[in-house]
Every structure is written in structure tokens, then in C-alpha cells.
Protein backbone atom coordinates (compact mmCIF):
# COMPACT_ATOMS: atom_id res chain seq x y z
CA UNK A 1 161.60 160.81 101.83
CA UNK A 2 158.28 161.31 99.85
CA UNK A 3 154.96 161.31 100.73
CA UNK A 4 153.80 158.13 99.54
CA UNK A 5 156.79 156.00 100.95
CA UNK A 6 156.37 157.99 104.45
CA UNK A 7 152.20 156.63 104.15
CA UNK A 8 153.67 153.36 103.34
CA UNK A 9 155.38 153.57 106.79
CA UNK A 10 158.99 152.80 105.67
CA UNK A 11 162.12 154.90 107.08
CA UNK A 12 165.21 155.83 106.36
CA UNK A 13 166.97 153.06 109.29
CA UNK A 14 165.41 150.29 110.34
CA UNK A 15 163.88 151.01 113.52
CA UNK A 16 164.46 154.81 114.73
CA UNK A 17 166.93 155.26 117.88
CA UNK A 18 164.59 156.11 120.24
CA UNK A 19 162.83 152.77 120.09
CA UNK A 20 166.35 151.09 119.64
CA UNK A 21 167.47 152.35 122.73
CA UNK A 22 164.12 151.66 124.59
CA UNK A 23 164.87 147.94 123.84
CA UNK A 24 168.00 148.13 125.04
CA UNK A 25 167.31 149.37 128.35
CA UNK A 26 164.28 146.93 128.65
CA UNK A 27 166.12 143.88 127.79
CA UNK A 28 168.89 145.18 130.44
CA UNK A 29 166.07 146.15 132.83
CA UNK A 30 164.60 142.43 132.54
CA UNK A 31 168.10 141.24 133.17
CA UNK A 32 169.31 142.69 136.16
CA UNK A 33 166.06 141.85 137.57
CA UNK A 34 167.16 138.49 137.64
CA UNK A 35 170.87 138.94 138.16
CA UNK A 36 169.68 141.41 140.84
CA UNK A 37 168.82 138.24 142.87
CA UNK A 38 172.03 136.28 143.11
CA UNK A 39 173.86 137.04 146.25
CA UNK A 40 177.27 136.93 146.75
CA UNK A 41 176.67 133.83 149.26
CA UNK A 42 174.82 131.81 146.85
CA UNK A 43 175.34 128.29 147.38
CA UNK A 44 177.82 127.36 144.72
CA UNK A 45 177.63 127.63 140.69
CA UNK A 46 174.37 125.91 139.96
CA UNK A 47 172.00 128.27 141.50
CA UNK A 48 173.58 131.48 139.67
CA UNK A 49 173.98 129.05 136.41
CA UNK A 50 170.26 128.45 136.96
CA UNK A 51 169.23 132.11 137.54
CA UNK A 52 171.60 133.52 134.17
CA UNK A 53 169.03 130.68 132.59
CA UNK A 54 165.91 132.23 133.72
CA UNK A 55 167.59 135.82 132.69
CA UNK A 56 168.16 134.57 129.33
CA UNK A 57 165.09 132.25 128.60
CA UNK A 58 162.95 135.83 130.11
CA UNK A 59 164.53 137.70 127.78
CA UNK A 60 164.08 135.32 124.70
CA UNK A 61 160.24 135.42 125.69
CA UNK A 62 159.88 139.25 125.60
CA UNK A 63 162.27 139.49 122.59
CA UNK A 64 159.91 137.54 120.68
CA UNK A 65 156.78 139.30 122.64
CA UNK A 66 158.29 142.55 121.39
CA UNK A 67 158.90 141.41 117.53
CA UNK A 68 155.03 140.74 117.20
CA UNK A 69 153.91 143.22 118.71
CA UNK A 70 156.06 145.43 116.57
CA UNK A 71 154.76 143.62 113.56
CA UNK A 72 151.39 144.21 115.02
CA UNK A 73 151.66 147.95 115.60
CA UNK A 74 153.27 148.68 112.12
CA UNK A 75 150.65 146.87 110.55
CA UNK A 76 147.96 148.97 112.57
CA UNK A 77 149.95 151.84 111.20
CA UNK A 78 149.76 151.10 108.00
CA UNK A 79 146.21 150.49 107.68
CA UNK A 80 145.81 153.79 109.14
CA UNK A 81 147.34 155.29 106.50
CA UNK A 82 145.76 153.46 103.82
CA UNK A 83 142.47 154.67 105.64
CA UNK A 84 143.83 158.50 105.93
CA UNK A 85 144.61 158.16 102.12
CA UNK A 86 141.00 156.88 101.01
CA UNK A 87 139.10 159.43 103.37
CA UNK A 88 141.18 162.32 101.71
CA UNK A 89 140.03 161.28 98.18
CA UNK A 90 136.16 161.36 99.61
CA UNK A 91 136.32 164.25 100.92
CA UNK A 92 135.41 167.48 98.43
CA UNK A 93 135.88 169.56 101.22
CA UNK A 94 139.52 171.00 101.72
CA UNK A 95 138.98 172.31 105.40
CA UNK A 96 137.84 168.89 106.55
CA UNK A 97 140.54 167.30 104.36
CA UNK A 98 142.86 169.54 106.63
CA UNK A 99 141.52 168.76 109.75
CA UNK A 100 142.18 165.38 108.82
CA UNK A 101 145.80 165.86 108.54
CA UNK A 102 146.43 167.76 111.21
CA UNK A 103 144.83 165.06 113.50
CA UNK A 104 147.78 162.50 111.72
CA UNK A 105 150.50 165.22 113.62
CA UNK A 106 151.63 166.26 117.01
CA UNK A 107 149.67 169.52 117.64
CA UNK A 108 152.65 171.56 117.92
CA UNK A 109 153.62 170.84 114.45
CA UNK A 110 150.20 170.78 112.88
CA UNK A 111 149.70 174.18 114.64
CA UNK A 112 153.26 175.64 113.38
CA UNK A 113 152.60 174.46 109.71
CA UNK A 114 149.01 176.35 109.79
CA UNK A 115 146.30 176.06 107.23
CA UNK A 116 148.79 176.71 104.00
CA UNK A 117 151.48 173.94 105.41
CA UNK A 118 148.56 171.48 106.07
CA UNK A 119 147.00 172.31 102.76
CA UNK A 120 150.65 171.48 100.95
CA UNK A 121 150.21 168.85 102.80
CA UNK A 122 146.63 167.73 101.98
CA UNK A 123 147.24 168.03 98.35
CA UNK A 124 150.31 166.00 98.48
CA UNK A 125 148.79 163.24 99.94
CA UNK A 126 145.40 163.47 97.88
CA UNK A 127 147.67 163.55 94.52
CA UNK A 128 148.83 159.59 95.59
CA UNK A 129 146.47 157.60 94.30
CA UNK A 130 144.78 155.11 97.35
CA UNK A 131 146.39 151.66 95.58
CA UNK A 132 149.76 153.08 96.50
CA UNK A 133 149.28 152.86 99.69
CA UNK A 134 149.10 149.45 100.84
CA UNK A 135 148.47 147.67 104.66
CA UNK A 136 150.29 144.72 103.85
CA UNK A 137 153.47 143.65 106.07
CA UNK A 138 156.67 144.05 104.06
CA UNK A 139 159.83 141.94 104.58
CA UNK A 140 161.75 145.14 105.62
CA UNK A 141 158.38 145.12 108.32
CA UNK A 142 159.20 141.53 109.49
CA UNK A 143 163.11 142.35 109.40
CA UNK A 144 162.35 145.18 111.64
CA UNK A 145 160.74 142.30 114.14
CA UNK A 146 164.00 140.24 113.72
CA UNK A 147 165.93 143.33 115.07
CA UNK A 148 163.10 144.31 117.79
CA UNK A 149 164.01 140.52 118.87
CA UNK A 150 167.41 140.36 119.12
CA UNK A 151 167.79 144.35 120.98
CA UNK A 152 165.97 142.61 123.93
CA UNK A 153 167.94 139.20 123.85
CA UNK A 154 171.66 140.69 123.42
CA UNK A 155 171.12 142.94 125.74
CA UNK A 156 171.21 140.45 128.32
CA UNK A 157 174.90 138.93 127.06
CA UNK A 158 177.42 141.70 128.37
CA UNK A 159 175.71 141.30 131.89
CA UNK A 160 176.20 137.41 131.78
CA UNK A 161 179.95 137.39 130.54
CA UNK A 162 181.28 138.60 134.05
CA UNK A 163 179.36 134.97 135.58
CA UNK A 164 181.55 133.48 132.55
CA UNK A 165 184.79 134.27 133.02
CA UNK A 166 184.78 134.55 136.82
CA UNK A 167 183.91 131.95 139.24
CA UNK A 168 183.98 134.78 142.56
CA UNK A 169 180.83 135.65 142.39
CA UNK A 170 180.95 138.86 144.52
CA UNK A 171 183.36 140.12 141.69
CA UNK A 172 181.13 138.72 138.55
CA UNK A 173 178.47 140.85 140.57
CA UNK A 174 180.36 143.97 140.37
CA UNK A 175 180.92 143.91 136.76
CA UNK A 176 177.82 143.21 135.25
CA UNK A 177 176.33 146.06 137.23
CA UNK A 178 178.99 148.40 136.32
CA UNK A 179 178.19 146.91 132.54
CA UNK A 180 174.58 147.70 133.07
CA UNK A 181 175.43 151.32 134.37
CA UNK A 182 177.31 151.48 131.53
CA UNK A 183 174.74 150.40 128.94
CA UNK A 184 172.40 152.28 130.28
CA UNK A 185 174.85 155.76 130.37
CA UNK A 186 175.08 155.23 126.50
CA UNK A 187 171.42 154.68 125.73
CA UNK A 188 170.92 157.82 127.30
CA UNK A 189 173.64 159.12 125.44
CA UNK A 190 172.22 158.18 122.12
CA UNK A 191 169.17 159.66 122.69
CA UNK A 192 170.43 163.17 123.96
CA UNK A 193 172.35 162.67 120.50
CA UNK A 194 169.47 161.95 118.36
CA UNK A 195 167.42 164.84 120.01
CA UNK A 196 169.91 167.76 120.45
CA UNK A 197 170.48 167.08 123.83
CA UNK A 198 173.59 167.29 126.47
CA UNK A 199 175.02 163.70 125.73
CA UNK A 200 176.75 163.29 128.91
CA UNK A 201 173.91 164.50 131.29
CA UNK A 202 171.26 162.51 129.84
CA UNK A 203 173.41 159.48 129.97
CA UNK A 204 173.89 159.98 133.36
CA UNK A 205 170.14 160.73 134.10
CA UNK A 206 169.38 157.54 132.25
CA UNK A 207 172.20 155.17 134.41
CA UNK A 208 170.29 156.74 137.61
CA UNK A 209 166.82 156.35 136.03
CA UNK A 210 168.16 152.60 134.93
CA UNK A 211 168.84 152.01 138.59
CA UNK A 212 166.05 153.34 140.37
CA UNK A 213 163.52 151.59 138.16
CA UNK A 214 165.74 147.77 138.48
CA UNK A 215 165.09 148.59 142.32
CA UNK A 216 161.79 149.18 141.75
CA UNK A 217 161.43 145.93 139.90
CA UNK A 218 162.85 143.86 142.02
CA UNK A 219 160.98 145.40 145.34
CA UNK A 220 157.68 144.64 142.96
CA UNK A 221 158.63 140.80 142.71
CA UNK A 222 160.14 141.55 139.49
């Protein structure tokens, strides 16, 4: 990736797999909060058909919460950048110019690249001229919202199935929590992937962490 498209904040997938996995286990979080209520003596199908309702209609809400305020934080992004770009070009001084950069990375890295990596850098990004870099949303930006929307919303499906094709509830129960353990195991196994971590460990961490925070939820009126 170059310079100017990485200012222009595009990326190689559509949304990285940290935050697609972050989306999953919120949308499954919301969920289960719901589902978490049905009890295996509700009074017949109506109430649970009610509460898988209210566990879909939630989700829909924060789906579409989370799409704008993805667009929202991109766009603040962006403008950053554009802003970054413009201060670079009025500043004659290449220490400052530096400093500048290094405040755009995580301190470890700005620290590790030192003043000859951050220079690279600063004349990299002082060589594209400030009209490439633009604050405007992109239709990749607002196809990046669809998928924000729909992570949160079909997240909520594999837990409902069980209520589908079932009418004990005790068992429907059963499954969609083992689902949602399950979910949540490979979320956590995606991210140990994408950072050079022990797969199955972290996907067990994250099923436990999953199920601690539902409880927590729910005890919190969730």
C-alpha cells in the first residue's frame, strides 16, 4: 500500500479482523442478552416468539447505530489526515514535521523507526501533494457501513435457528448457547490468527470472556 492511499484511509479488506470480530461478539453479546431471559417454563411459544423479536429488532437498531458511527469515525479519520498532510507542507521545519508524525503512530513504533524512519516517513508524506488527500466519504466508506450493519444483525441468526426448528424449549436453549460458545471460540480464534497468537487458547479465553460479560449484562438489566 502507498502512502497516499494509506492517508486516504483505504485498506487492503474491507474492514480489518479485529473490528470484524468485535461485531461479531457484540451482536452475539446483544443477543443472548435477550435469549438469556427465556426460561425453559415460559408460558408457551408466543412469549419466546416475542423475545427472538426484541433480540432481532435490538440488533437491527445497533447494526445500523454501528454503520454510522463507522461512517462517522472514518470520516473523522480522514479529515485528520487531510489536516496531517496540509500541516506537513507548512511546516519548514523537519524536526517539528517529525514530531508530527510520530504523534500519527503508536509510540512503540514511532520510537523503533527513530528520527531517520520518521524522516522517510515525513518526506514521503510531504512529497503528496495536499489535493490528494481528500475527507470526503467514498462508496467503499459507505460499503464498509453496509458490512458494519449486517456483522451485528447476522450474528443474532445462528442463535435463533435452534427456537426454529425446535418447539422444546429447554433443548432450543441448549443449542443456541452452545452456538454462542461456539461463535465466540472462533472470534477468538481469528484474532489469535490475525495477531500471532495460540488460536485455540484465545478462542477459549474469548468463549469464557463471552460468558462472563452476557452474565454481566443480564445481572445489569441488560
Amino acid at each position: 500500500m502507498n502512502t497516499q492511499s494509506a492517508l486516504a484511509g483505504s485498506s487492503e479488506t474491507a474492514l480489518d479482523p479485529v473490528y470484524r470480530a468485535s461485531e461479531v461478539i457484540f451482536g452475539l453479546l446483544m443477543a443472548m442478552s435477550f435469549i438469556g431471559s427465556i426460561s425453559v417454563a415460559t408460558d408457551g411459544r408466543e412469549e419466546v416468539r416475542t423475545l427472538l423479536v426484541a433480540a432481532l429488532g435490538c440488533n437491527l437498531a445497533w447494526g445500523l447505530v454501528d454503520g454510522v458511527m463507522h461512517l462517522v469515525a472514518t470520516k473523522t479519520q480522514k479529515r485528520r489526515n487531510r489536516v496531517l498532510i496540509e500541516k506537513l507542507h507548512g511546516s519548514p521545519d523537519p524536526a517539528a514535521g517529525r514530531e508530527l508524525v510520530a504523534d500519527e503512530l503508536p509510540t512503540p513504533l514511532a520510537v523503533s523507526l527513530g528520527s531517520e524512519g520518521l524522516e522517510q516517513i515525513r518526506q514521503r508524506l510531504t512529497a503528496a501533494p495536499p489535493a490528494a488527500v481528500r475527507d470526503r466519504l467514498s462508496g467503499r466508506d459507505f460499503g464498509d457501513a453496509i458490512v458494519v450493519f449486517f456483522l451485528v444483525v447476522l450474528s443474532t441468526f445462528p442463535l435463533v435457528v435452534p427456537f426454529m426448528l425446535t418447539d422444546d424449549t429447554a433443548r432450543a436453549l441448549l443449542w443456541s448457547r452452545l452456538m454462542a460458545v461456539a461463535m465466540l471460540f472462533l472470534s477468538g480464534a481469528t484474532l489469535a490468527r490475525y495477531s500471532g497468537g495460540n488460536a485455540i487458547l484465545n478462542g477459549l479465553t474469548m468463549a469464557a470472556l463471552g460468558a462472563a460479560l452476557m452474565a454481566a449484562i443480564m445481572a445489569l438489566g441488560g
